[in-house]
N, C-alpha and C. Protein backbone atom coordinates (compact mmCIF):
# COMPACT_ATOMS: atom_id res chain seq x y z
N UNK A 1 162.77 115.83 114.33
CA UNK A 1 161.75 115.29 113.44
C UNK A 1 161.27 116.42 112.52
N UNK A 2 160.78 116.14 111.33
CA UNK A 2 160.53 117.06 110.28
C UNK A 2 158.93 116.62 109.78
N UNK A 3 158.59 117.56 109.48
CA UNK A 3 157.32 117.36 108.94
C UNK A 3 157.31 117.35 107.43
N UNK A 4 157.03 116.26 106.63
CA UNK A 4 156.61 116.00 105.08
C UNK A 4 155.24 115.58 105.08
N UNK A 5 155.35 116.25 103.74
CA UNK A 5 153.62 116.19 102.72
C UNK A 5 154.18 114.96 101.87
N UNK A 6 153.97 113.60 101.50
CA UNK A 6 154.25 112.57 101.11
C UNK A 6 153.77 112.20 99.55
N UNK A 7 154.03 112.17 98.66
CA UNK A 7 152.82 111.96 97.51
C UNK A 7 153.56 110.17 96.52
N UNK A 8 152.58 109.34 97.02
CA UNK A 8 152.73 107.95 96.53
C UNK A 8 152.01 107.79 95.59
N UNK A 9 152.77 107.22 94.08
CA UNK A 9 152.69 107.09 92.86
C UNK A 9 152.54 105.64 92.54
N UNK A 10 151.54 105.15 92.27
CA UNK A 10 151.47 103.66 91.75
C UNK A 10 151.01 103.60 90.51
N UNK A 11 151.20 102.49 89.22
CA UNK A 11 150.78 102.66 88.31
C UNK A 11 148.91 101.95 88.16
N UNK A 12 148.73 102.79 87.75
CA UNK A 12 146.53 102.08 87.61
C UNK A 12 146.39 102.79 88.76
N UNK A 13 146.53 103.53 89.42
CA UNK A 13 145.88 104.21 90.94
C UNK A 13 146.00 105.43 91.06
N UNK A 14 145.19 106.37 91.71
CA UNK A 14 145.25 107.16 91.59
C UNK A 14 146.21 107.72 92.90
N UNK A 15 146.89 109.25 92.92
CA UNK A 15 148.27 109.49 93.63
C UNK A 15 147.35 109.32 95.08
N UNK A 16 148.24 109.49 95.91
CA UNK A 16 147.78 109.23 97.27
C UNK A 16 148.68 110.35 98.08
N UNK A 17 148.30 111.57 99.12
CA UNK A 17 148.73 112.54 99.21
C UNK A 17 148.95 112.35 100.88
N UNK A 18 149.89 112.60 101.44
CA UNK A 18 149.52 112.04 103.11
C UNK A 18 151.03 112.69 104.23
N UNK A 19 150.43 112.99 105.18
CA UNK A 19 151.67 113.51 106.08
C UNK A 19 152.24 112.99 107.16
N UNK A 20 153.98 112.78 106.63
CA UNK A 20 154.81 111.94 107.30
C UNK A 20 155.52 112.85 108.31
N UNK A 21 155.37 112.72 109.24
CA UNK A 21 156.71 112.86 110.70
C UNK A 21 158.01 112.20 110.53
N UNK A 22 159.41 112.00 110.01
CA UNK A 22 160.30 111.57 109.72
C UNK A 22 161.39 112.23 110.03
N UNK A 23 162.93 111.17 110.35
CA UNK A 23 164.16 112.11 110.56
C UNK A 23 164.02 112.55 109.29
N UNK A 24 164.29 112.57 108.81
CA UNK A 24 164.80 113.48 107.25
C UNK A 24 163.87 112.71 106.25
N UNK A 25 164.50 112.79 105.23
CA UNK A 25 163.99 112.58 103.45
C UNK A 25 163.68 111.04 102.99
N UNK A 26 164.71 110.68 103.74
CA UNK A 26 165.33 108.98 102.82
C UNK A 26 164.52 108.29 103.90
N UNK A 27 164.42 108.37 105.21
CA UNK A 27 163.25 107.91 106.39
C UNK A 27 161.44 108.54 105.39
N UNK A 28 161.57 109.26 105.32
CA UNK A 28 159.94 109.44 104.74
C UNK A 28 159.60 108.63 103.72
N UNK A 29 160.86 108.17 102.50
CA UNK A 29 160.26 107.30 101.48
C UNK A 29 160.82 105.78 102.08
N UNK A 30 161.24 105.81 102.54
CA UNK A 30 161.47 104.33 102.80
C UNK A 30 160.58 103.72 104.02
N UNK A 31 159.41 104.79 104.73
CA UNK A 31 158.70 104.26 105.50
C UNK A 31 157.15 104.35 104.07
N UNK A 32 157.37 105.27 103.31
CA UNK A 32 155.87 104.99 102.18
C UNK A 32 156.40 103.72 101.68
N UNK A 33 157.59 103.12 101.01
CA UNK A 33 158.15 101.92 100.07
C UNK A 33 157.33 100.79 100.93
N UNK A 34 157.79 100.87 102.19
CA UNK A 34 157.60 99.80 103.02
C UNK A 34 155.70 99.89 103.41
N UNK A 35 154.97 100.86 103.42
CA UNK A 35 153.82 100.48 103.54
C UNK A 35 153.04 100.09 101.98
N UNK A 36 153.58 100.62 100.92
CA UNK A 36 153.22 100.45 99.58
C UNK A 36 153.75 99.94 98.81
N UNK A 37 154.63 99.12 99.03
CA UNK A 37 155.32 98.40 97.82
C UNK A 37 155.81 99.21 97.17
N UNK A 38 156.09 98.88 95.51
CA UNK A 38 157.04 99.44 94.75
C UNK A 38 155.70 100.74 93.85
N UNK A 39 156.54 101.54 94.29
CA UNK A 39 156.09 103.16 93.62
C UNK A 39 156.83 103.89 93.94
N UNK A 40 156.36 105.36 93.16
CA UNK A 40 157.30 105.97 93.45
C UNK A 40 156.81 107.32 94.18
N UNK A 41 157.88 107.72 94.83
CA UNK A 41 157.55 108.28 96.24
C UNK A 41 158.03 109.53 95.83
N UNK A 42 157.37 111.05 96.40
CA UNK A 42 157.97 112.15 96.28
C UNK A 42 157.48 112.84 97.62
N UNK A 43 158.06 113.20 98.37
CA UNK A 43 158.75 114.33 99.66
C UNK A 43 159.08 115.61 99.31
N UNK A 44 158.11 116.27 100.70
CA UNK A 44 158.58 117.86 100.33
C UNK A 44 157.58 118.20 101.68
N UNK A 45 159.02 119.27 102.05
CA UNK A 45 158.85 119.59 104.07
C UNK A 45 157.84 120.30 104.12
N UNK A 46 156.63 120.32 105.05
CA UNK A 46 155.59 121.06 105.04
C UNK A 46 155.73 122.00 106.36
């Protein structure tokens, strides 16, 4: 398991900054997609 700093991008909202426990990269945004709908997601290992 890896530790990410998560940063979720929606449009009209302000970013939302938050830390994911995940196997890798493509597990960290596809568990933010799935709690937030469509935005866009940026990952980076803390």
């Amino acid at each position: 398991m890896i530790a990410f700093t998560v940063t979720v991008r929606r449009e009209g909202m302000p970013d939302l900054v938050y830390p994911e426990i995940a196997h890798d990269s493509s597990s960290a945004v596809m568990h933010a997609q799935a709690r937030f709908g469509v935005c866009r997601v940026f990952v980076r290992v803390t």
